[in-house]
C-alpha atoms as a PDB file:
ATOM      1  CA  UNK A   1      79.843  -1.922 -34.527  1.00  0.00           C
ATOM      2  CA  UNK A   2      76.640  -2.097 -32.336  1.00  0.00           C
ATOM      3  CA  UNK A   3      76.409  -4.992 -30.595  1.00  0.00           C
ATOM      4  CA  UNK A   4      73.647  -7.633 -31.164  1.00  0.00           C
ATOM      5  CA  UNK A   5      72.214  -9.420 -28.287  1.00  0.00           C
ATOM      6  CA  UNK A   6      70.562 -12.590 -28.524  1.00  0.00           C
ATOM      7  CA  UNK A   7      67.455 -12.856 -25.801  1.00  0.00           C
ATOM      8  CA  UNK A   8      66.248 -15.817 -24.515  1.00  0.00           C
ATOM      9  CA  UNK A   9      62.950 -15.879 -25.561  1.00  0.00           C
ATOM     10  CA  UNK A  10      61.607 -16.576 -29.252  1.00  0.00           C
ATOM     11  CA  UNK A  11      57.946 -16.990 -30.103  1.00  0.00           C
ATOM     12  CA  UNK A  12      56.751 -20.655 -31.156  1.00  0.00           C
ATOM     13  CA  UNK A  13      59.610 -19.709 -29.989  1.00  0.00           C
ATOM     14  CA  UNK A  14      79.730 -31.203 -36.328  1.00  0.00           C
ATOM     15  CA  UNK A  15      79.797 -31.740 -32.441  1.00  0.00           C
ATOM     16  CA  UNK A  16      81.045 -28.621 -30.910  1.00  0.00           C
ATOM     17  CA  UNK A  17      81.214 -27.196 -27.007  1.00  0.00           C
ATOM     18  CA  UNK A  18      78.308 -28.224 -24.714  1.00  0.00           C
ATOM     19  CA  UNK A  19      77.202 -27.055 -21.430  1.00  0.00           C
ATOM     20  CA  UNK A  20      75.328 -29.782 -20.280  1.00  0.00           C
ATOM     21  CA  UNK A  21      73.174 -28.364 -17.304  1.00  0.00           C
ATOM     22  CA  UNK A  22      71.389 -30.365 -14.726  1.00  0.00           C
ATOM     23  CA  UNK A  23      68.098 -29.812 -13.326  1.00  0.00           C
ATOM     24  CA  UNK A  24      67.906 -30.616  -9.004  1.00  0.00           C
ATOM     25  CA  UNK A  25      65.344 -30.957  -7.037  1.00  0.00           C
ATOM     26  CA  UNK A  26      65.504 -28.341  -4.436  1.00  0.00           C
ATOM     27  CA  UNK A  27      63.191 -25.161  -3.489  1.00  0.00           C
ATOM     28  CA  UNK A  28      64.847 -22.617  -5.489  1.00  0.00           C
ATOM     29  CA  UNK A  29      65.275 -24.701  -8.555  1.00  0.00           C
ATOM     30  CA  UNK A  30      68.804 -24.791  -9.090  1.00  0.00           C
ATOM     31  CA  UNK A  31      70.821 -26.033 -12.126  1.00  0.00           C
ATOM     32  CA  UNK A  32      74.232 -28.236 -11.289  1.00  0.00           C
ATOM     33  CA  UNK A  33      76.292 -27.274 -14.838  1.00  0.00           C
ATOM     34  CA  UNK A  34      78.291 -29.849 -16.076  1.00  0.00           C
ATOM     35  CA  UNK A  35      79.450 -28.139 -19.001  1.00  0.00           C
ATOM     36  CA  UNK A  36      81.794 -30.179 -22.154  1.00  0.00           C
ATOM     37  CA  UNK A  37      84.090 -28.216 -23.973  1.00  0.00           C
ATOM     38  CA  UNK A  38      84.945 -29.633 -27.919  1.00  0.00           C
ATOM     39  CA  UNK A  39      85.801 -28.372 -30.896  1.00  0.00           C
ATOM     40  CA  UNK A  40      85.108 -29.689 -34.047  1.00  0.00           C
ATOM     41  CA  UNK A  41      87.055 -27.681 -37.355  1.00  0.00           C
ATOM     42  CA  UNK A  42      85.345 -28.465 -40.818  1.00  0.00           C
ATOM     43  CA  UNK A  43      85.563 -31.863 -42.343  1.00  0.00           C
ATOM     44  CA  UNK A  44      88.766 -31.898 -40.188  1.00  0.00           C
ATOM     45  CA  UNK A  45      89.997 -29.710 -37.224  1.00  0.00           C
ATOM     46  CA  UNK A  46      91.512 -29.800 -33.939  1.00  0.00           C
ATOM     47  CA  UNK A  47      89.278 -31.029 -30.983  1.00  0.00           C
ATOM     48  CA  UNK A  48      88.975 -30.517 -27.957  1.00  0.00           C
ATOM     49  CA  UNK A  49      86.556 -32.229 -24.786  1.00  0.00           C
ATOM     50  CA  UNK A  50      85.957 -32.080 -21.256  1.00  0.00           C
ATOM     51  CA  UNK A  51      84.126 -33.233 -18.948  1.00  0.00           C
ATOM     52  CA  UNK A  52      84.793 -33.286 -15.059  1.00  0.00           C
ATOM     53  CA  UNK A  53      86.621 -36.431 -15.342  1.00  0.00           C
ATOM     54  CA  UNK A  54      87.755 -36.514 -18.529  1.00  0.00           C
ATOM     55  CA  UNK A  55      90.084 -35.223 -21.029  1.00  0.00           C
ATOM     56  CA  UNK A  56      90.363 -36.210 -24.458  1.00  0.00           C
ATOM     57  CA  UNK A  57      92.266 -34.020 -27.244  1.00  0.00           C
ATOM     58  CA  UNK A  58      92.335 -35.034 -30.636  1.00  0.00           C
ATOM     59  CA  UNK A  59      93.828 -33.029 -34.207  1.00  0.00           C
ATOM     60  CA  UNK A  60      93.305 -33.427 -37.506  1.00  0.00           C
ATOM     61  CA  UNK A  61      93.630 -30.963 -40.783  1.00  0.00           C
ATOM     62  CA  UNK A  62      91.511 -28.996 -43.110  1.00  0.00           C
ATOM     63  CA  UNK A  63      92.331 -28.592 -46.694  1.00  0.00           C
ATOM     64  CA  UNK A  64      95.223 -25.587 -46.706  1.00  0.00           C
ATOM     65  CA  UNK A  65      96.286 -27.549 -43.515  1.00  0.00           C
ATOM     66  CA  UNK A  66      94.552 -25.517 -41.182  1.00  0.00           C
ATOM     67  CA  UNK A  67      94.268 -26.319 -37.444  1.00  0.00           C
ATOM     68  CA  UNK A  68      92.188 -24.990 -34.964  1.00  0.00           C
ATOM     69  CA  UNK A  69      91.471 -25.317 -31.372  1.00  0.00           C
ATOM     70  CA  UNK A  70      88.996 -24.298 -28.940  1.00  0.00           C
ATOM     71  CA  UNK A  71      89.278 -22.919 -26.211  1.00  0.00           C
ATOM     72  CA  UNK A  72      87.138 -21.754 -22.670  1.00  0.00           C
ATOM     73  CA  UNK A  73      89.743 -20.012 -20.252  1.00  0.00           C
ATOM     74  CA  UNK A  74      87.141 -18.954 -18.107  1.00  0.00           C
ATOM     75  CA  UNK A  75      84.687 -22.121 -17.508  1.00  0.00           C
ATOM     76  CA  UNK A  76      84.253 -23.562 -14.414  1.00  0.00           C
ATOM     77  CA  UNK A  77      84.033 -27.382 -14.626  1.00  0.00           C
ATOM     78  CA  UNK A  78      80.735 -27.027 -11.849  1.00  0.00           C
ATOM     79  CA  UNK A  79      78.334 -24.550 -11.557  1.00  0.00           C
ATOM     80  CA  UNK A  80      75.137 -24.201  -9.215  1.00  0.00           C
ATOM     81  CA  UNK A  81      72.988 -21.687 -11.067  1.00  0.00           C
ATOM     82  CA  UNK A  82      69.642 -21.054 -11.207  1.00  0.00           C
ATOM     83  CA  UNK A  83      67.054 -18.794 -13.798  1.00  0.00           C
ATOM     84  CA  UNK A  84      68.480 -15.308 -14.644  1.00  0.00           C
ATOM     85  CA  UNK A  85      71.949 -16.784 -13.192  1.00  0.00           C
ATOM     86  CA  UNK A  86      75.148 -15.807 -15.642  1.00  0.00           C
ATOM     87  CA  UNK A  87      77.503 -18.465 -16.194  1.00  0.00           C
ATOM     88  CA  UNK A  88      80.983 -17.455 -17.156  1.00  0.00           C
ATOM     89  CA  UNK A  89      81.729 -19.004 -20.397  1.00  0.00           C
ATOM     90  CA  UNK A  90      84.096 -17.336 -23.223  1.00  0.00           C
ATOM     91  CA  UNK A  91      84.225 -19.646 -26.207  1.00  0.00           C
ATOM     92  CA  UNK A  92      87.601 -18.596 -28.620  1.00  0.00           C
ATOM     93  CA  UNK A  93      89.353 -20.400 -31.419  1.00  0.00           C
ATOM     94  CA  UNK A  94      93.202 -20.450 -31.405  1.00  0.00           C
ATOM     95  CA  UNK A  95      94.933 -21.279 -34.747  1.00  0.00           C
ATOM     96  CA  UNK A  96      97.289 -23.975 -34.239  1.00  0.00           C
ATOM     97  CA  UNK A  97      98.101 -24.574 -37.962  1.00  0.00           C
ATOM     98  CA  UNK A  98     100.341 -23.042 -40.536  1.00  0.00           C
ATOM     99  CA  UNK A  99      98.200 -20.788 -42.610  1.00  0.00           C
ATOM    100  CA  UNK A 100      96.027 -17.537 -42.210  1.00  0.00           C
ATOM    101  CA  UNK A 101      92.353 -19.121 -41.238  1.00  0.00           C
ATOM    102  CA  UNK A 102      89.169 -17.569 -41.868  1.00  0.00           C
ATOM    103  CA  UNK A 103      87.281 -18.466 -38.494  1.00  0.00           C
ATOM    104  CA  UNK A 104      83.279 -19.471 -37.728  1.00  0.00           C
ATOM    105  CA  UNK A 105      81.632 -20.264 -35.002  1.00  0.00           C
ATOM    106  CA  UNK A 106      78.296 -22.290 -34.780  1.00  0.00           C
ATOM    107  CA  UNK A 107      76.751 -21.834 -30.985  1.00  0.00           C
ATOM    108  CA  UNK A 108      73.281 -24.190 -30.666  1.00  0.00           C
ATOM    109  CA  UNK A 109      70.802 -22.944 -27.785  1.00  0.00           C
ATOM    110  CA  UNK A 110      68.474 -25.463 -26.380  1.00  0.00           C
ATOM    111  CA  UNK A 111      64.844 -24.269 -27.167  1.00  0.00           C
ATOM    112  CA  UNK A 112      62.045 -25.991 -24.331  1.00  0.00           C
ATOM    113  CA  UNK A 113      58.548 -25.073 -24.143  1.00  0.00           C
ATOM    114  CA  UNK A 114      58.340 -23.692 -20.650  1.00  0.00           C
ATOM    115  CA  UNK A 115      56.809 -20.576 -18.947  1.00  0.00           C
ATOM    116  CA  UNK A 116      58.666 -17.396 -17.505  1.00  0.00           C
ATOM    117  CA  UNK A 117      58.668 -15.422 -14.869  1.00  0.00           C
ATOM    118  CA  UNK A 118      58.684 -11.410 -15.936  1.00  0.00           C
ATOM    119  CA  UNK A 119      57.900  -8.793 -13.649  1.00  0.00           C
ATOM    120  CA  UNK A 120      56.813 -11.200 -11.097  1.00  0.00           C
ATOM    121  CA  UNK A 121      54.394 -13.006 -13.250  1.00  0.00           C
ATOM    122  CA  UNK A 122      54.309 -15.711 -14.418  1.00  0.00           C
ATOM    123  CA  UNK A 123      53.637 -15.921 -18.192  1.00  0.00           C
ATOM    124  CA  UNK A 124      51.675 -18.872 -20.815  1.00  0.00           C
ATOM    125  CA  UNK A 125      54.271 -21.620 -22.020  1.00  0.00           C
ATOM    126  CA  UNK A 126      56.086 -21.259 -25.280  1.00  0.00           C
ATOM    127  CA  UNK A 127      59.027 -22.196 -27.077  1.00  0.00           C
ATOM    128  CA  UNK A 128      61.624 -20.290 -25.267  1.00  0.00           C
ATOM    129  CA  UNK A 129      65.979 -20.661 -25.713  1.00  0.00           C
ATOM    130  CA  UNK A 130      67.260 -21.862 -22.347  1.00  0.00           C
ATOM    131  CA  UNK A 131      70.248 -18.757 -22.804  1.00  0.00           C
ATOM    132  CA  UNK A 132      71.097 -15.699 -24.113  1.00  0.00           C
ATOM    133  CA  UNK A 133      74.337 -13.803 -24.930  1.00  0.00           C
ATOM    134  CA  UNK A 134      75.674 -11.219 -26.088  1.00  0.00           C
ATOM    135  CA  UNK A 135      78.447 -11.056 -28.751  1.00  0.00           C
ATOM    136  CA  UNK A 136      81.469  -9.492 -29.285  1.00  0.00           C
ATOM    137  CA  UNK A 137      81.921  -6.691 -31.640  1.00  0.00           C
ATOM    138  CA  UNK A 138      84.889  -8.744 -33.481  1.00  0.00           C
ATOM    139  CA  UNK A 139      82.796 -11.085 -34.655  1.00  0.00           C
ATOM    140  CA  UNK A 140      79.476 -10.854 -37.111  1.00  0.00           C
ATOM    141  CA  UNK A 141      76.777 -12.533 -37.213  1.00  0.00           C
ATOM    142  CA  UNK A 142      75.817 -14.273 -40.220  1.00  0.00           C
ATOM    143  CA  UNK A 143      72.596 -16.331 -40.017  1.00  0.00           C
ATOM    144  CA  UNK A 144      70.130 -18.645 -37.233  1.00  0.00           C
ATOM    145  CA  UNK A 145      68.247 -21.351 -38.183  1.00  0.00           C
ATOM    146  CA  UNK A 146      65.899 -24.008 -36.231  1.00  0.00           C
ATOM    147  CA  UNK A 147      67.142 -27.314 -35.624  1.00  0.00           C
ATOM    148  CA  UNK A 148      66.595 -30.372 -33.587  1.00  0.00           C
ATOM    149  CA  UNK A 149      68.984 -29.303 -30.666  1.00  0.00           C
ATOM    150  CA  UNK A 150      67.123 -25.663 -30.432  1.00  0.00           C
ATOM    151  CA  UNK A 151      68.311 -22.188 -32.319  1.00  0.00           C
ATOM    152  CA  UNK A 152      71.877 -22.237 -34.136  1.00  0.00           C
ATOM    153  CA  UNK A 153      73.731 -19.224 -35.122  1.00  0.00           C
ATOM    154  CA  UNK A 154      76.656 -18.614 -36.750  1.00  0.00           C
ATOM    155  CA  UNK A 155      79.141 -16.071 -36.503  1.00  0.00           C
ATOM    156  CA  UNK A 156      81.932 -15.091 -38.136  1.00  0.00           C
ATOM    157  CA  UNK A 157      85.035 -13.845 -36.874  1.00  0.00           C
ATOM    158  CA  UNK A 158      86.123 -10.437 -38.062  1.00  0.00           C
ATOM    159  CA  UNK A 159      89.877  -9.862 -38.751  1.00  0.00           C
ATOM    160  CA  UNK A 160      92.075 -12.882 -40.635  1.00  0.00           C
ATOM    161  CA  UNK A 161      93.631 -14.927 -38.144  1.00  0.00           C
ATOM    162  CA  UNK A 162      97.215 -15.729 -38.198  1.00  0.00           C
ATOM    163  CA  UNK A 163      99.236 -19.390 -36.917  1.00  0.00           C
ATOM    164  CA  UNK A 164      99.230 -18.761 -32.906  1.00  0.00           C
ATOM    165  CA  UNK A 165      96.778 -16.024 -32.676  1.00  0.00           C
ATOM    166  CA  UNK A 166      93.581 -16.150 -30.917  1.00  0.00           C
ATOM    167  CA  UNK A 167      90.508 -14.875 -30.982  1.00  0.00           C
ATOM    168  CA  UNK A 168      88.445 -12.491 -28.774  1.00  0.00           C
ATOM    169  CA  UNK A 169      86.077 -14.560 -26.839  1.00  0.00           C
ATOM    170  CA  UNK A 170      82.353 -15.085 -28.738  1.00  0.00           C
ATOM    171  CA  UNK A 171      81.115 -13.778 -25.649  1.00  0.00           C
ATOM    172  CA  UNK A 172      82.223 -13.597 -21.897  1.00  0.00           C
ATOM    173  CA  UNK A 173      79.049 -15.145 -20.434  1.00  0.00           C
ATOM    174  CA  UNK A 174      75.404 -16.893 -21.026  1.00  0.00           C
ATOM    175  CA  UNK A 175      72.283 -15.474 -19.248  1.00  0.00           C
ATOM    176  CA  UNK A 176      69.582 -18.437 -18.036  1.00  0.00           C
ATOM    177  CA  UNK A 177      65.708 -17.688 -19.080  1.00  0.00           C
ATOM    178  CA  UNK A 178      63.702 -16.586 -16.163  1.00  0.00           C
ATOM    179  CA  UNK A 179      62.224 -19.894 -16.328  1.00  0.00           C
ATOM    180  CA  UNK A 180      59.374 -20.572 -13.574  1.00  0.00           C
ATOM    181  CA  UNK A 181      59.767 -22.507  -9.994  1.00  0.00           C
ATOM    182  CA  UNK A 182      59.202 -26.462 -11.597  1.00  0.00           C
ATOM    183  CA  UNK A 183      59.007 -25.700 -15.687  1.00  0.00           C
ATOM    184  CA  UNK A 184      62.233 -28.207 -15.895  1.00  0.00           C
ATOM    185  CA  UNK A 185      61.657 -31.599 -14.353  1.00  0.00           C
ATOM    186  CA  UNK A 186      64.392 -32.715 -11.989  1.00  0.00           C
ATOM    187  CA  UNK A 187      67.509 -34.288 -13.749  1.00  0.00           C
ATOM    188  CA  UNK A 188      66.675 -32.601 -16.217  1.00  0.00           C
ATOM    189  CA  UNK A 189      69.734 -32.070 -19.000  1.00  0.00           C
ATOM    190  CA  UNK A 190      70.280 -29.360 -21.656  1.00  0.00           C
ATOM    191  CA  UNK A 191      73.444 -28.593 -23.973  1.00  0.00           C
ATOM    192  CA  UNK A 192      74.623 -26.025 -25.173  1.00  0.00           C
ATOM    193  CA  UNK A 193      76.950 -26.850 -28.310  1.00  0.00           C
ATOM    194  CA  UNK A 194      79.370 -24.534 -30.225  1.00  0.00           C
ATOM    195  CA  UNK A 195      81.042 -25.651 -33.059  1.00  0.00           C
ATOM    196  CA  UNK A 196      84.801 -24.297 -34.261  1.00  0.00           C
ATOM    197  CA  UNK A 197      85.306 -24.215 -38.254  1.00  0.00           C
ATOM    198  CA  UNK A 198      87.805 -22.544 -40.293  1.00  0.00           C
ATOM    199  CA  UNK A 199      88.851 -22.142 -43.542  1.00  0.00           C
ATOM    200  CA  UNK A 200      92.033 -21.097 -45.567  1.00  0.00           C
ATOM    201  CA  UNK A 201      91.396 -17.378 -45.760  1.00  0.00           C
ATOM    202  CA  UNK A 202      91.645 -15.910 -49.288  1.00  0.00           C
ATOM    203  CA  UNK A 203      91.209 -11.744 -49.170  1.00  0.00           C
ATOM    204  CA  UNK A 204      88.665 -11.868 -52.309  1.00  0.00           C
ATOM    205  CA  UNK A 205      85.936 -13.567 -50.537  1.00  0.00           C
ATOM    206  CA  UNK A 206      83.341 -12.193 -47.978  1.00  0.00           C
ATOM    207  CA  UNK A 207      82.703 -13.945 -45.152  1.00  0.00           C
ATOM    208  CA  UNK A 208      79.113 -15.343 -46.705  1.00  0.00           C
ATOM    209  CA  UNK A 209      81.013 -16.312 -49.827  1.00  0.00           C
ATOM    210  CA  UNK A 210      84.129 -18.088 -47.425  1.00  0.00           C
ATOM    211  CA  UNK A 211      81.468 -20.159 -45.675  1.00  0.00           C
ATOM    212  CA  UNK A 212      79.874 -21.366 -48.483  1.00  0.00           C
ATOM    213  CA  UNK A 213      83.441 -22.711 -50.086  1.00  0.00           C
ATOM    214  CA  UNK A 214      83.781 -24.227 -46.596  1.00  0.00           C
ATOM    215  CA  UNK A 215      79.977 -25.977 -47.136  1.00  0.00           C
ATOM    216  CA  UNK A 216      80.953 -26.727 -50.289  1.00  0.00           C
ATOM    217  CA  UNK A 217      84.199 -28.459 -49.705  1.00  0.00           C
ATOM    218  CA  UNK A 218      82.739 -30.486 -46.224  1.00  0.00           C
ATOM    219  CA  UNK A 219      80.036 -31.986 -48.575  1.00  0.00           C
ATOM    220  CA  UNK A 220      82.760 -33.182 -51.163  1.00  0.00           C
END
């Protein structure tokens, strides 16, 4: 399947992972990434946070008793980047329950009105996503919508997942937005959220139709 890739520009442009990236003040504008990793499954899941100083894990179930966990083998607790920098990030889900799971995952860029710098010019501000990535061919996207945190998608993960599999990765990294030389203030902070759901997987259903029995039952 062709790959999508999701830039970081757009015109006018449950808790899940965040990469929580600060702004410093120095010449070449770099970013100090404190990134959180959590994981929240449907009404119920299994979670997961960190934070450089703190660990907190926490499990709960999903009708059909599913359990899920997420997981980031490849983050680094601190990164210095800077715009156009890649930051290694690999967001999977690991079923830790007893049943086949049907697996989603909602990632949340942070959208900021800023200018960019593209072919050594500096363009107008607009409504731009902080990051870009580009997703794994196991998984399928299924929709993006606006929110108040920025630009959600969702994704779907491919093939059924069985108790103590895991998935491929979402995606092995996220780009940074040429953004221009002072465009985000000092101590600045943006996140970066993914959320983990799953579902009971029944063979009939589609992954559209899956996800809405999954809306359906978190909204009682």
């Amino acid at each position: 399947m062709k790959e999508r890739i999701y830039q970081s520009c757009c015109n006018g442009c449950r808790k899940g992972t965040k990469a929580a990236l600060k702004v410093v003040n120095r010449k070449s504008m770099l970013l100090l990434a404190a990134v959180c990793l959590f994981c929240k499954a449907s009404s119920a899941g299994a979670g997961e946070y960190l934070t450089a100083d703190v660990a907190e894990l926490s499990n709960d179930f999903v009708p059909g008793e599913i359990s899920i966990s997420l997981e980031e083998p490849s983050f680094a607790e601190e990164n210095i980047i800077f715009p156009s920098a890649r930051i290694p990030k690999d967001p999977q889900v690991a079923n830790t329950g007893k049943n086949n799971a049907r697996v989603f995952l909602k990632v949340t860029i942070p959208v900021k009105k800023i200018s960019l710098v593209l072919d050594q010019k500096k363009g107008q501000k607009q409504d731009t996503e902080l990051f870009s990535f580009q997703v794994n061919e196991k998984w399928k996207y299924i929709r993006e919508e606006e929110t108040d945190d920025g630009k959600q998608y969702l994704f779907c993960y491919k093939e059924k997942l069985k108790p103590g599999q895991t998935t491929d990765p979402l995606f092995e990294e996220l780009l940074t937005a040429p953004f221009a030389e002072g465009e985000l203030p000092g101590e600045t902070t943006v996140n970066v959220k993914i959320d983990a759901q799953a579902i009971q997987w029944e063979d009939a259903d589609t992954m559209e139709e899956a996800y809405e029995k999954y809306e359906e039952e978190r909204r009682g």
